[in-house]
Protein backbone atom coordinates (compact mmCIF):
# COMPACT_ATOMS: atom_id res chain seq x y z
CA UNK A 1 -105.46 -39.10 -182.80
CA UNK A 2 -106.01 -42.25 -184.73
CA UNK A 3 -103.61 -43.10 -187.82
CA UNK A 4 -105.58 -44.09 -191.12
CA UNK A 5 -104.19 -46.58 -193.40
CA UNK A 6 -102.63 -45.43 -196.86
CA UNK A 7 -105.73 -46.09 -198.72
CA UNK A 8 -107.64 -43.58 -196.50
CA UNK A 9 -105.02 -40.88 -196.97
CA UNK A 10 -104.70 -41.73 -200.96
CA UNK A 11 -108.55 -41.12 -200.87
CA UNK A 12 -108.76 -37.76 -198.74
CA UNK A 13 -105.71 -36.31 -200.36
CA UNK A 14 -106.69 -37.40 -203.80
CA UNK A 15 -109.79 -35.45 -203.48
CA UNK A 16 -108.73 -32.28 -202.12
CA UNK A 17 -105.99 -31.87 -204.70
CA UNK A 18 -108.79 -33.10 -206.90
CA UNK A 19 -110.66 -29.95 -206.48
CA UNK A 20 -107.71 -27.40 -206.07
CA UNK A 21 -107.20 -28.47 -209.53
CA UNK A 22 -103.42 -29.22 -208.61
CA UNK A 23 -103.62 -33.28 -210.97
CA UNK A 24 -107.07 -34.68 -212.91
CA UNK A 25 -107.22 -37.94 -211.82
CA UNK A 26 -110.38 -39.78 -211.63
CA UNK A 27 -110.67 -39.63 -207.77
CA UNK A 28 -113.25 -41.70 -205.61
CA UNK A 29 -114.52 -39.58 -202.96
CA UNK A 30 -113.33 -39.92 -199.48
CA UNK A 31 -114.58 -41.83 -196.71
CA UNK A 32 -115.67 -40.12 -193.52
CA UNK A 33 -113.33 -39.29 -190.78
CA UNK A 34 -110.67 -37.16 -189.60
CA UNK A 35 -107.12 -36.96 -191.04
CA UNK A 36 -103.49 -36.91 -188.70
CA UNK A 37 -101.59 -33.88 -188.58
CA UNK A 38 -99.35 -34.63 -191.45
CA UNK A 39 -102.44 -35.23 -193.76
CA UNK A 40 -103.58 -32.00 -192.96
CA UNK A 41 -100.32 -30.61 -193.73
CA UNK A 42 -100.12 -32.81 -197.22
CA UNK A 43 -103.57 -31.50 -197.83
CA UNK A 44 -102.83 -27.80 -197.10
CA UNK A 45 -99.57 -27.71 -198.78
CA UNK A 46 -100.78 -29.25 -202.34
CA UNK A 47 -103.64 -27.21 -202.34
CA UNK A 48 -101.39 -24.30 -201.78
CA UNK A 49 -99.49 -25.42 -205.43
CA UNK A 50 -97.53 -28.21 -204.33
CA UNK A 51 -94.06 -26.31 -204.49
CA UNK A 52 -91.45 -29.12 -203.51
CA UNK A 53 -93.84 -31.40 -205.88
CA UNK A 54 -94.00 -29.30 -208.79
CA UNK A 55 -91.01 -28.45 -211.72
CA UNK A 56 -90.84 -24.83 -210.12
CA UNK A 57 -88.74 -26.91 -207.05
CA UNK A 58 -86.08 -25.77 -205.66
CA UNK A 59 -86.40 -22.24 -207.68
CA UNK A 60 -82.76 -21.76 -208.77
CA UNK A 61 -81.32 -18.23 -210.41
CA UNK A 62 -77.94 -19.06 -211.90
CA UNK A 63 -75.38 -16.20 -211.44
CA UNK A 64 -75.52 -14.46 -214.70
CA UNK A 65 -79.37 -13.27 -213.75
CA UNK A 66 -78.43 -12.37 -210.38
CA UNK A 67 -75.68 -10.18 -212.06
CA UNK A 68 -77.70 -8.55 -214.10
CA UNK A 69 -80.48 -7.56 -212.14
CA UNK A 70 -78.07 -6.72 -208.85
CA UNK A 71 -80.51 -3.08 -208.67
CA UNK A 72 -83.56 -5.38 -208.39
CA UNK A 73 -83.05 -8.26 -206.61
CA UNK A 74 -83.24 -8.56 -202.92
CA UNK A 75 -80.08 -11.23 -202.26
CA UNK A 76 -79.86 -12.32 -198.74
CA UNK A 77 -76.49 -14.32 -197.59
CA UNK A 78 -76.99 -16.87 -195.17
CA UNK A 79 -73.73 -17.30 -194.39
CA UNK A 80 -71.70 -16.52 -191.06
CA UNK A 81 -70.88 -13.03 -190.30
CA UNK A 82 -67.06 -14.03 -190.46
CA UNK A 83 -67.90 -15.88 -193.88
CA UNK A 84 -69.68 -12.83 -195.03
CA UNK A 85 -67.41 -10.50 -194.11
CA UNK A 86 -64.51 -11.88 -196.22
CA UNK A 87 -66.58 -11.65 -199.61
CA UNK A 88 -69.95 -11.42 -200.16
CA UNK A 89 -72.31 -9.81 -203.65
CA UNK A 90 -72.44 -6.21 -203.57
CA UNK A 91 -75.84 -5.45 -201.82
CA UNK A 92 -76.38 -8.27 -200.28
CA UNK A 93 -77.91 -8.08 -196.87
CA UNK A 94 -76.39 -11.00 -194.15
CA UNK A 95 -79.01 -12.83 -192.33
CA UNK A 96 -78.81 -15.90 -190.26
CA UNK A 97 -80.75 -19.05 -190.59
CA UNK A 98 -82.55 -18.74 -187.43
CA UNK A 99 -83.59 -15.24 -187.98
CA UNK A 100 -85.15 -15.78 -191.34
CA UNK A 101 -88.64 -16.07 -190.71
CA UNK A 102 -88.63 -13.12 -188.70
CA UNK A 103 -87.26 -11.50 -191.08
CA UNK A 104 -89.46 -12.13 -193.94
CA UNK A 105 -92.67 -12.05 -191.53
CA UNK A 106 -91.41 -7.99 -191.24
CA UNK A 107 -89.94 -7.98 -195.07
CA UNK A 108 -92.55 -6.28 -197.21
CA UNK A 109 -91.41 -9.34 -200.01
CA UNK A 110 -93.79 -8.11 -202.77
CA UNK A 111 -92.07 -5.12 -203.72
CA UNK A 112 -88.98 -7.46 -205.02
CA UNK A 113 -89.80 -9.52 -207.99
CA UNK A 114 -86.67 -12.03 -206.53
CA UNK A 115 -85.73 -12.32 -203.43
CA UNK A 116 -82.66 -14.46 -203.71
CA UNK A 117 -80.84 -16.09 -200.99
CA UNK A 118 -77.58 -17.13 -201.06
CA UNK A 119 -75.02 -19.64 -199.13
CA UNK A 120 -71.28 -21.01 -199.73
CA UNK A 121 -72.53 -24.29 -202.05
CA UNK A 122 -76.04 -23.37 -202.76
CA UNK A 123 -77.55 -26.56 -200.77
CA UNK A 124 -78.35 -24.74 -197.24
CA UNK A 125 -80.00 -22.01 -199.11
CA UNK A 126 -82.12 -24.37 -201.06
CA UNK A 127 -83.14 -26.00 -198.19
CA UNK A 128 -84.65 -22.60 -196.52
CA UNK A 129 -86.03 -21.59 -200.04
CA UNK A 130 -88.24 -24.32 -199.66
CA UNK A 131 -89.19 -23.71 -196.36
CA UNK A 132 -90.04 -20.30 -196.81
CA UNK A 133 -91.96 -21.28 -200.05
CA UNK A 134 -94.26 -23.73 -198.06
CA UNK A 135 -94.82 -20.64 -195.98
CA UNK A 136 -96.08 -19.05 -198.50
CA UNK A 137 -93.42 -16.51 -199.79
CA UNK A 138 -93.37 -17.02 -203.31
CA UNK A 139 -90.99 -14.87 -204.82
CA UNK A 140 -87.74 -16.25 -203.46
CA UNK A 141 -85.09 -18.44 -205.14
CA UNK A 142 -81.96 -19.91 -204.33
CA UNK A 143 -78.84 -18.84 -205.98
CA UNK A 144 -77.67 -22.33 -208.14
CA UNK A 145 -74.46 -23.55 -206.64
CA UNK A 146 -74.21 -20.67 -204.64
CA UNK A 147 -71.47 -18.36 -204.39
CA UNK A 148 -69.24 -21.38 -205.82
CA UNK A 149 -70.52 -20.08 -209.43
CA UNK A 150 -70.11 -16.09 -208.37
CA UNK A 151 -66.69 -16.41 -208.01
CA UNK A 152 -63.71 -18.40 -207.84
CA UNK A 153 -62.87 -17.71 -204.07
CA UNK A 154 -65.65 -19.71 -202.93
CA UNK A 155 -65.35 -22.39 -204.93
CA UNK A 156 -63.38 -24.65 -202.79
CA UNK A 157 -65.77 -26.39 -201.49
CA UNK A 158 -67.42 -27.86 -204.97
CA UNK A 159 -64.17 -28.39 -206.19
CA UNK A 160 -63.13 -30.21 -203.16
CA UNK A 161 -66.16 -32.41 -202.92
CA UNK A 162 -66.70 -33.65 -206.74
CA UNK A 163 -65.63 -36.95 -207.67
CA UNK A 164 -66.88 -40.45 -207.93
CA UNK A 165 -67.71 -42.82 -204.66
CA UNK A 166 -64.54 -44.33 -202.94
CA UNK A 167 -66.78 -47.56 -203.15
CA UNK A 168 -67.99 -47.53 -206.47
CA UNK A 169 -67.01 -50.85 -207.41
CA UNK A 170 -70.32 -52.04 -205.20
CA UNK A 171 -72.55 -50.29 -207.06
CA UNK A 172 -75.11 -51.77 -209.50
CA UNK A 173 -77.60 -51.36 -212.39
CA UNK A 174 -79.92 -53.66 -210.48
CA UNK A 175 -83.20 -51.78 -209.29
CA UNK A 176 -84.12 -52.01 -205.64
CA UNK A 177 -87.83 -51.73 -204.75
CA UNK A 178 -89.28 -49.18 -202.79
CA UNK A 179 -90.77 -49.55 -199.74
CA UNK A 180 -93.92 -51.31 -198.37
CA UNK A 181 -96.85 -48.75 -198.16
CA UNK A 182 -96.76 -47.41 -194.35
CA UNK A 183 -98.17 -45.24 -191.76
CA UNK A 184 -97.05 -41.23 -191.83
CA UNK A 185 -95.36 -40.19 -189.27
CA UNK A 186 -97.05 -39.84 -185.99
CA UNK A 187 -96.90 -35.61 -185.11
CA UNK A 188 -98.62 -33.52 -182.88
CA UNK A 189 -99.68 -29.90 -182.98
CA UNK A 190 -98.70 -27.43 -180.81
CA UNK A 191 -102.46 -26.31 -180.61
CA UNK A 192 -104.45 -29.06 -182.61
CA UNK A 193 -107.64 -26.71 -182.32
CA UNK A 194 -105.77 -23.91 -184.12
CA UNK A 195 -106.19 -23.47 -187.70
CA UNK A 196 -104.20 -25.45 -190.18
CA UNK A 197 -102.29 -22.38 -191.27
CA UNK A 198 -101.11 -21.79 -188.02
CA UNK A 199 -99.89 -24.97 -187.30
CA UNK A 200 -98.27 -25.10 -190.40
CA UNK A 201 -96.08 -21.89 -189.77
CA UNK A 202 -95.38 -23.35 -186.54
CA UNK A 203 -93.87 -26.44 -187.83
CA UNK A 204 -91.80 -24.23 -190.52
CA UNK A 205 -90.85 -22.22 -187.80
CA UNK A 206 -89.24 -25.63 -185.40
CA UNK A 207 -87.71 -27.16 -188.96
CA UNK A 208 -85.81 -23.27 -189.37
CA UNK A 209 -84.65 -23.02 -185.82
CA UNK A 210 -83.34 -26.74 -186.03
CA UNK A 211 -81.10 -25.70 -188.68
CA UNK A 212 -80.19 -27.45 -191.99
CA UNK A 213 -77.54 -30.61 -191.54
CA UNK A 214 -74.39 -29.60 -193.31
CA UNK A 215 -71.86 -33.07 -193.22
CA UNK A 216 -73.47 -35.44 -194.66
CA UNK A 217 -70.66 -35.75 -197.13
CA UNK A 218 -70.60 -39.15 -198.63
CA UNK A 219 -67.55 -40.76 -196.66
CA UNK A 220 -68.98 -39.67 -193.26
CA UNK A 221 -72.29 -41.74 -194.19
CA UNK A 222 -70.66 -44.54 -195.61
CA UNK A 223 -70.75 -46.74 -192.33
CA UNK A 224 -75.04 -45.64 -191.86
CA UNK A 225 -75.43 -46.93 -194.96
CA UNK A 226 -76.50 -50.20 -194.33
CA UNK A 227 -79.52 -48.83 -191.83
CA UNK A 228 -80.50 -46.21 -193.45
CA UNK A 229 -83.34 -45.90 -196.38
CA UNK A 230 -81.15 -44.46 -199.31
CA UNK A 231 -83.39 -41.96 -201.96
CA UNK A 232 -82.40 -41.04 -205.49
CA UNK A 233 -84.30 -38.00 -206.40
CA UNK A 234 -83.69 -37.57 -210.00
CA UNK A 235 -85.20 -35.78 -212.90
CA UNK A 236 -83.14 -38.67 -215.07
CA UNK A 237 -82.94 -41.94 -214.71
CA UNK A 238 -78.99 -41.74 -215.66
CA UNK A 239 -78.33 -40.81 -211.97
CA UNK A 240 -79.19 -44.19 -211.21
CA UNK A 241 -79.43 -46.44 -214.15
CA UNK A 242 -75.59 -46.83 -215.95
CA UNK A 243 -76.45 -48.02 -220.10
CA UNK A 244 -74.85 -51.16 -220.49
CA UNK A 245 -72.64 -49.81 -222.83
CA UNK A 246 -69.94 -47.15 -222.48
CA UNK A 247 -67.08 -46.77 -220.16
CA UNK A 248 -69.19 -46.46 -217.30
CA UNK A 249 -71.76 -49.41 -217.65
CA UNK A 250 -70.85 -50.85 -214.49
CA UNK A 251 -71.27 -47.87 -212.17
CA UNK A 252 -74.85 -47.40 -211.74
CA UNK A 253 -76.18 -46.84 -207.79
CA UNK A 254 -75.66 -48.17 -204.36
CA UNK A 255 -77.23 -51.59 -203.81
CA UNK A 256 -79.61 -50.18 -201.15
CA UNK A 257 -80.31 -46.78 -202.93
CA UNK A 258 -84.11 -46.58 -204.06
CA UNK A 259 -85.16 -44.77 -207.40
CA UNK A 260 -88.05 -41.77 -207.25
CA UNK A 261 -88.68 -39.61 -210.08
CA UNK A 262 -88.52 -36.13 -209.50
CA UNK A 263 -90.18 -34.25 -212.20
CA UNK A 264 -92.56 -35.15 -214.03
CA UNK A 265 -93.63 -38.09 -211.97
CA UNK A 266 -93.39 -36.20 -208.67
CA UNK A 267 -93.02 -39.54 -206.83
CA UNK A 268 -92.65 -38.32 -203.26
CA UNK A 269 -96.08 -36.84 -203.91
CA UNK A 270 -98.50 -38.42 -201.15
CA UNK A 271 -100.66 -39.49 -204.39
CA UNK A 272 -97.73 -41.82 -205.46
CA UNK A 273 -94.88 -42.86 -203.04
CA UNK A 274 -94.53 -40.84 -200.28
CA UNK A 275 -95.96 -43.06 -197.98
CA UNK A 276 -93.27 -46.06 -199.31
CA UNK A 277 -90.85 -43.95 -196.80
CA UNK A 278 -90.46 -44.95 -193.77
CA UNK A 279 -91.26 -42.90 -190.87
CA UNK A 280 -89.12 -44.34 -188.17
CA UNK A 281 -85.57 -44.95 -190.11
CA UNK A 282 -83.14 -41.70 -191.14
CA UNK A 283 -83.92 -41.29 -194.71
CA UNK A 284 -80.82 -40.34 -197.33
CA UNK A 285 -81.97 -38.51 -200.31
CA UNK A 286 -79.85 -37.60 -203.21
CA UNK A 287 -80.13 -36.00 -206.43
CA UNK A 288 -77.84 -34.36 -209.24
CA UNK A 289 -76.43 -31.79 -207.43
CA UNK A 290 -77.74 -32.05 -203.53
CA UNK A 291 -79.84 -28.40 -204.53
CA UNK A 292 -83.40 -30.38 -204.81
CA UNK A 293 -82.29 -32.74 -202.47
CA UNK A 294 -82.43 -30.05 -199.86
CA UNK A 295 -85.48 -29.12 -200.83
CA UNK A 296 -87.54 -32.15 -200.39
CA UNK A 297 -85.18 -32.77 -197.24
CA UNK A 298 -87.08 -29.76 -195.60
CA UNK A 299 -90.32 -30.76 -197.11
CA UNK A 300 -90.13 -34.21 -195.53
CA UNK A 301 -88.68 -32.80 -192.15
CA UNK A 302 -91.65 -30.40 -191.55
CA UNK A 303 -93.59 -33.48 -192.44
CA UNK A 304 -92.12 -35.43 -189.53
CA UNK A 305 -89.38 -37.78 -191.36
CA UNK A 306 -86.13 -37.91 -190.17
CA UNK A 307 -84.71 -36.76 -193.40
CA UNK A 308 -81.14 -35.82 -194.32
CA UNK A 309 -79.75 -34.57 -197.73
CA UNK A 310 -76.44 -35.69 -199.70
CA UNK A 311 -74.43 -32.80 -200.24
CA UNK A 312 -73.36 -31.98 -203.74
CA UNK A 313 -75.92 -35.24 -204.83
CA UNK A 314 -74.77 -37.18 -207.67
CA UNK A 315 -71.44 -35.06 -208.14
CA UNK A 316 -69.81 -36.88 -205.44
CA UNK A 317 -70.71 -39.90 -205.77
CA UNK A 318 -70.49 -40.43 -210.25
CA UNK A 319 -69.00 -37.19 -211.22
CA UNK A 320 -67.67 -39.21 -214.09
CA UNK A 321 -70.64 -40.39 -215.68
CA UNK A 322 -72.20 -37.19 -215.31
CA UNK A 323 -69.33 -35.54 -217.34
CA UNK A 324 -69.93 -37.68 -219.90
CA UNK A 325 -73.50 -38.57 -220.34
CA UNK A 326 -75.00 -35.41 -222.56
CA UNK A 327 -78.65 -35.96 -220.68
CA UNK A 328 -77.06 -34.94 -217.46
CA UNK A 329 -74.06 -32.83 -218.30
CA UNK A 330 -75.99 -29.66 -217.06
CA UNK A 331 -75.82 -31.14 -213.79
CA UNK A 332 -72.03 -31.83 -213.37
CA UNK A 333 -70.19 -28.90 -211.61
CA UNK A 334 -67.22 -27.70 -213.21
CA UNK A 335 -64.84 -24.79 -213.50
CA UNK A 336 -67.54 -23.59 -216.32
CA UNK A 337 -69.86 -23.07 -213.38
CA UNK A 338 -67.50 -20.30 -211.90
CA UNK A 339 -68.68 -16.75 -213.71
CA UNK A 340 -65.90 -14.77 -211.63
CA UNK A 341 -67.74 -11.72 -211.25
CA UNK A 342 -66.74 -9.33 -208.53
CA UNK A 343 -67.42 -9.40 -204.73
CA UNK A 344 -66.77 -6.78 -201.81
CA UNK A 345 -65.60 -7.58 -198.34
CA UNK A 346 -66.12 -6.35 -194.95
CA UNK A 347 -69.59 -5.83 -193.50
């Protein structure tokens, strides 16, 4: 099927969101043609709402609301049995990654107002919340941080992993620009003739059974670095900009590490920069806390790009700055995070 340049796409996509009434820009109307798989897709999924591109992304709960509503909420752990089995919520139902859509195709989901899902650092989860939301299940959130801010025992791993970069003293306050405007990737449908919906669910269904990428820690990536194309996903600019003032005016991003605005310039939308990534290299995307990260992670990988998320985002690479900079304080995990409310073990 033929690939259309990125004014075509800006035109066609434009348009349709134009008249789902997702933006109000002043849109030309498209040319003739027919668009690739993946412009169907971005034209399905942002007349759908746009999840991953919209300030509802990646639909946290923080602990104290999962507490509290315990009798309500449907909380699925995502965790290994063995992992499950030595402390879990109360209630909580333990479901694997791979049997997930299954599960919710059979799940009568509108009788919980929250269906929350839970894993050990809150980034896996994410990154199935947002699959599942593509898919259409609205109702379900991701537990923020995970069971790291239920309860002390599984905090290790946030604890373990904040910090700031071992390399730090490379980074910069310079700003690196994004990427030349490109094709999207090149996909094809199991059955092109089938309706879009159906060849959506099927991609959902091949990004949940390939699992979500759990070690890419910073360390292990340092040596990619160089070849890969390095995303900051941020809702503030403080996550990659350092004020030239302060104790920390120095320590501002990785030379190669590109700045998109996450909400509310939704910059990864394909009617702004999405098609400044490049289809053929591994992508690195980052953000505060590696929780929306995921999220656009599996966006991008139904979408074709070979996408990867840092875990824990910014918190292991400037946990410092983040500490003391007010405008992103919310973001930095500490022992604060940890409610210590009580678990059960066993199955």
């Amino acid at each position: 099927m033929k690939t259309f340049n990125k004014y075509y796409i800006f035109t066609i996509i434009s348009f349709f969101i134009l008249l789902s009434g997702c933006i109000k820009d002043n849109i030309t109307p498209p040319l003739t043609g027919n668009l690739n798989p993946v412009g169907k897709m971005l034209v399905y999924f942002e007349e759908q709402g746009d999840f991953t591109n919209s300030s509802q992304a990646p639909a946290l709960v923080n602990a104290d609301e999962v507490n509290t509503n315990l009798g309500s909420y449907l909380i699925i752990d995502i965790r290994s049995p063995s992992d499950f089995s030595e402390g879990h919520i109360e209630g909580s139902v333990n479901i694997q990654s791979d049997s997930l859509y299954n599960y919710f195709e059979n799940l009568d989901a509108g009788k919980y107002y929250k269906i929350v899902l839970v894993s050990k650092n809150g980034q896996s989860s994410a990154y199935f919340v947002c699959l599942l939301r593509l898919a259409g299940f609205n109702n379900v959130y991701t537990l923020n941080f995970g069971l790291a801010s239920w309860n002390e025992h599984f905090s290790d791993d946030w604890l373990g992993a904040i910090g700031d970069a071992s390399d730090i003293e490379r980074y910069t306050n310079d700003p690196v620009p994004k990427g030349d405007y490109t094709n999207l990737p090149d996909i094809m449908f199991e059955n092109p003739d089938a309706p879009i919906e159906q060849n959506v669910k099927s991609r959902i269904k091949q990004t949940m059974s390939a699992g979500f990428i759990q070690d890419i820690n910073f360390e292990r990536v340092i040596p990619e670095i160089g070849t890969m194309y390095i995303v900051c996903y941020a809702l503030n600019g403080l996550l990659y900009y350092s004020p030239r003032f302060g104790p920390f005016s120095e320590l501002g991003h990785d030379p190669d590490a590109r700045y998109y605005m996450s909400d509310p310039l939704f910059e990864l939308r394909a009617v702004n920069y999405l098609q400044t990534l490049p289809p053929e290299d591994k992508i690195l995307i980052y953000d505060e806390t590696g929780q929306m990260g995921a999220c656009m992670t599996a966006y991008l990988r139904v979408l074709g790009y070979n996408a990867v998320t840092l875990l824990f985002g910014g918190n292991q690479l400037i946990h410092s700055r983040m500490i003391y900079y007010q405008e992103i304080q919310q973001f930095a995990f500490d022992d604060s995070d940890i409610k210590n409310y009580p678990y059960v073990t066993g199955e």
